[in-house]
Every structure is written in structure tokens, then in C-alpha cells.
C-alpha atoms as a PDB file:
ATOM      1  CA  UNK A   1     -51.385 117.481 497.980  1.00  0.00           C
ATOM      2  CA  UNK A   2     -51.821 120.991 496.278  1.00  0.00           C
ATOM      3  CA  UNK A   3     -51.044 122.245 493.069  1.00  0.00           C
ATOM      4  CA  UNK A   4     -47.945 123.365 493.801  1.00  0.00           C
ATOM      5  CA  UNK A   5     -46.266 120.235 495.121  1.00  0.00           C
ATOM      6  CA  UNK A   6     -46.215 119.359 491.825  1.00  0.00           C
ATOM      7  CA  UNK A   7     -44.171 119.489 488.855  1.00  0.00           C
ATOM      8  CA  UNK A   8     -45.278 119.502 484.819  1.00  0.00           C
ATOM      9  CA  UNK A   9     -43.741 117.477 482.183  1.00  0.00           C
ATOM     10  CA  UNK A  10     -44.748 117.722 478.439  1.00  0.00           C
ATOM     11  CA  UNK A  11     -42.705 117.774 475.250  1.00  0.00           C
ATOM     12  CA  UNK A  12     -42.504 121.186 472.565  1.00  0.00           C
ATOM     13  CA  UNK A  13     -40.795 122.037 469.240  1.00  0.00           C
ATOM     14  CA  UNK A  14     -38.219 118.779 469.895  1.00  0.00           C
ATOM     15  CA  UNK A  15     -37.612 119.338 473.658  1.00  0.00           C
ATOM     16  CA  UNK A  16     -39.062 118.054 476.761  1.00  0.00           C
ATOM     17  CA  UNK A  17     -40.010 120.330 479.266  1.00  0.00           C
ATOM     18  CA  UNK A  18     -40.337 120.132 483.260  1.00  0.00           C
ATOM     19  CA  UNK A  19     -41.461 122.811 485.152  1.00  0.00           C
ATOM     20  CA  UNK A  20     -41.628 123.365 488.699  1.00  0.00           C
ATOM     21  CA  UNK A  21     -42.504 126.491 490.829  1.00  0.00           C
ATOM     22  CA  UNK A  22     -40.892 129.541 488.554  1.00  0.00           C
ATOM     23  CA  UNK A  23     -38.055 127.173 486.450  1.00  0.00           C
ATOM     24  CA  UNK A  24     -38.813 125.936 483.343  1.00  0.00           C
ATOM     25  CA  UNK A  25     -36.193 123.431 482.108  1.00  0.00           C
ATOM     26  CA  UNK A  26     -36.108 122.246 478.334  1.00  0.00           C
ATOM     27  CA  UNK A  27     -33.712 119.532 476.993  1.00  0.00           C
ATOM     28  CA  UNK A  28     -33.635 117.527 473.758  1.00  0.00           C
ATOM     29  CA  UNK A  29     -36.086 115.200 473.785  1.00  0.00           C
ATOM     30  CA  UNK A  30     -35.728 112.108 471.260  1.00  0.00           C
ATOM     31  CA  UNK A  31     -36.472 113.392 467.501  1.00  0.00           C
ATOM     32  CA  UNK A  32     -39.328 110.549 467.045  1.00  0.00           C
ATOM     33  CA  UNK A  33     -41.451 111.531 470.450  1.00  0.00           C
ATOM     34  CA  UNK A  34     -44.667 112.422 469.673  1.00  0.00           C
ATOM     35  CA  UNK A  35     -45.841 112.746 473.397  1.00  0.00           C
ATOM     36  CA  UNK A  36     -45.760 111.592 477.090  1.00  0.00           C
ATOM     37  CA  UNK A  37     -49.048 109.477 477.740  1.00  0.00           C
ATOM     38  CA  UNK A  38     -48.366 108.502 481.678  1.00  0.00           C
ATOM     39  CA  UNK A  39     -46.253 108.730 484.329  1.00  0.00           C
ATOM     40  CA  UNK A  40     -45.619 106.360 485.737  1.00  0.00           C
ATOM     41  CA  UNK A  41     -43.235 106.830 488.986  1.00  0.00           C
ATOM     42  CA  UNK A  42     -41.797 109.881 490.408  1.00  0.00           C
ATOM     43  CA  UNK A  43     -38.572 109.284 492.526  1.00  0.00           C
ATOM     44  CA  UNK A  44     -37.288 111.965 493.524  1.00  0.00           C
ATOM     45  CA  UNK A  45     -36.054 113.155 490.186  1.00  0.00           C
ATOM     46  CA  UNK A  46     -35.990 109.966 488.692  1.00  0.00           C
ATOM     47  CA  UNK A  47     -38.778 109.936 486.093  1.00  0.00           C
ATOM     48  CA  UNK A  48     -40.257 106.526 484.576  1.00  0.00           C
ATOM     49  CA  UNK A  49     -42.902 107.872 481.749  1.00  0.00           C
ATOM     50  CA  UNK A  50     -45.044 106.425 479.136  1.00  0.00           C
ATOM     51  CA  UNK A  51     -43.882 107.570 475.735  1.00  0.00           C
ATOM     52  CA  UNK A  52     -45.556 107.696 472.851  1.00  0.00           C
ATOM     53  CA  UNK A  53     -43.110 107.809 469.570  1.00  0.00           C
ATOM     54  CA  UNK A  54     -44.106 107.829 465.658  1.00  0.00           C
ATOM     55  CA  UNK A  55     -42.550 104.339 464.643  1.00  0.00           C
ATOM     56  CA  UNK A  56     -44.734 102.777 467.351  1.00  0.00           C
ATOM     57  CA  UNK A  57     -48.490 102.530 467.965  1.00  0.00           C
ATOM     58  CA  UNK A  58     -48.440 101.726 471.829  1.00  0.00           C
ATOM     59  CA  UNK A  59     -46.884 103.463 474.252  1.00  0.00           C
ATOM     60  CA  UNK A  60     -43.147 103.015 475.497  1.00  0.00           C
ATOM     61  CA  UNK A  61     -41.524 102.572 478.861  1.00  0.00           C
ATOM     62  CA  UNK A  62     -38.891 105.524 479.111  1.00  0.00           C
ATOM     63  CA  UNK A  63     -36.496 106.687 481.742  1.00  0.00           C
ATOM     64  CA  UNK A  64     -35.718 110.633 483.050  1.00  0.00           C
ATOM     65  CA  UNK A  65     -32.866 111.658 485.441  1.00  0.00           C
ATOM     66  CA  UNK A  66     -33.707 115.136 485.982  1.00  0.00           C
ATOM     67  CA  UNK A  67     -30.208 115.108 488.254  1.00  0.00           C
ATOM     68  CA  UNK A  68     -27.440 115.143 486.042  1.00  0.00           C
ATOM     69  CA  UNK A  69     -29.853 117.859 483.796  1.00  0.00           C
ATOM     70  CA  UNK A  70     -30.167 120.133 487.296  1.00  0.00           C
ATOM     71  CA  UNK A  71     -26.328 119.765 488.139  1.00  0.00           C
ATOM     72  CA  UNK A  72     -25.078 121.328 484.319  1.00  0.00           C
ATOM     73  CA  UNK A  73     -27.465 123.590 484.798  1.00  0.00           C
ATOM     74  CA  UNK A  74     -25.789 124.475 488.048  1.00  0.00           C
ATOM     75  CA  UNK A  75     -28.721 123.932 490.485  1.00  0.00           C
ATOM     76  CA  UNK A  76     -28.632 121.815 493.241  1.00  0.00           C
ATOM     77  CA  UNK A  77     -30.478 118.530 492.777  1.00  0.00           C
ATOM     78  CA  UNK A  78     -31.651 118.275 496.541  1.00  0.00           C
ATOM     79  CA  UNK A  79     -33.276 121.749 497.164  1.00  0.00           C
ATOM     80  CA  UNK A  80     -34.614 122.225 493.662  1.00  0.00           C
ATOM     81  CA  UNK A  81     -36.231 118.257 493.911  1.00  0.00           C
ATOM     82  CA  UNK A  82     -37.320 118.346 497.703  1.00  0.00           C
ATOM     83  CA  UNK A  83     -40.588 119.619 497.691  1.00  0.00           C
ATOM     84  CA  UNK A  84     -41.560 118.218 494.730  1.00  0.00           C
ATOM     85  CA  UNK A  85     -44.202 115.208 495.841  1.00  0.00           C
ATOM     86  CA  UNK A  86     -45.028 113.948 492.002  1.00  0.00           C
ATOM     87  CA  UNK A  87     -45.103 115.027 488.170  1.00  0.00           C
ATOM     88  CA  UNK A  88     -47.965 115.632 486.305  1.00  0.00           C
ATOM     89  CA  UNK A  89     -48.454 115.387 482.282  1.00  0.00           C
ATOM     90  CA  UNK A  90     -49.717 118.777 480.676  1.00  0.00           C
ATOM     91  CA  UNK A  91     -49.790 120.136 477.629  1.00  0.00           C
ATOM     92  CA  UNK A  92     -50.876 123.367 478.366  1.00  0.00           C
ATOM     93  CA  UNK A  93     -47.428 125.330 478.460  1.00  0.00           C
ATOM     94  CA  UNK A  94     -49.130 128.691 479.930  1.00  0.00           C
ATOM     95  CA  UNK A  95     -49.677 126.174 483.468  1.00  0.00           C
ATOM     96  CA  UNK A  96     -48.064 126.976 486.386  1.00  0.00           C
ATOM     97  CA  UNK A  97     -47.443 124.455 489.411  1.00  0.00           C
END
């Protein structure tokens, strides 16, 4: 699959941030996170991600719904999430899918 089938999930400045084709989308991530280590499933924006926090050495199981997020934000879940075939962790935030 090429680059741009895919989207990019990192965390900045206390917000975790997904982006996909031209959108960049930021919400509050939890104060403690130091960084996503893994994904591990993509499901059709349902998001279960390794999660590395400050009280705890080893990684942690955590849980995205990117579809609640896309409906405030007034886009709709199905056309924004369709061609997206998997997230990627990167941490360089000039990246483009």
C-alpha cells in the first residue's frame, strides 16, 4: 500500500495528533503520555496503541475512537476514514501521508 493510504499518529505539547491526507487533527492527549510506541490495530477509526506514560516503565494498552472526535469536528466519519488502510507512528510533524 502507498504512502498515502496511510494515516500518522504521534503526540505534541499535551495533544495527540492524527493526520491524514491535508487534515491535521489534535485533541488532549492524557497529561502523563510520554509517547505512542506501537500500534497495534487499525479498525477503521478505531485505534488500539501502545502507550508509553511517565508513572510506568513498559508500555500500555490504550484505546482511540477517532469517530466521535471527526463527528464534533463536523466531518463525516465514513468518507474522511475510507481510504485510510492503517496508521503509522511518527514523530516527525513536518510528514505528510
Amino acid at each position: 500500500m502507498g504512502a498515502q493510504s496511510y494515516a500518522l499518529l504521534s503526540n505534541k505539547d499535551g495533544f495527540t495528533v492524527f493526520q491524514f491526507g491535508e487534515h491535521t487533527i489534535r485533541f488532549r492527549a492524557p497529561y502523563s503520555l510520554e509517547r505512542y510506541t506501537e500500534i497495534k490495530e487499525w479498525d477503521n477509526g478505531y485505534i488500539v496503541v501502545m502507550a508509553k506514560y511517565t508513572h510506568n516503565v513498559i508500555p500500555e494498552e490504550e484505546y482511540i475512537d477517532l469517530v466521535p472526535i471527526l463527528k464534533n469536528l463536523f466531518f463525516d466519519p465514513t468518507t474522511f476514514l475510507s481510504p485510510i488502510k492503517g496508521v503509522r507512528i511518527c514523530y516527525d510533524h513536518t510528514a505528510r501521508t
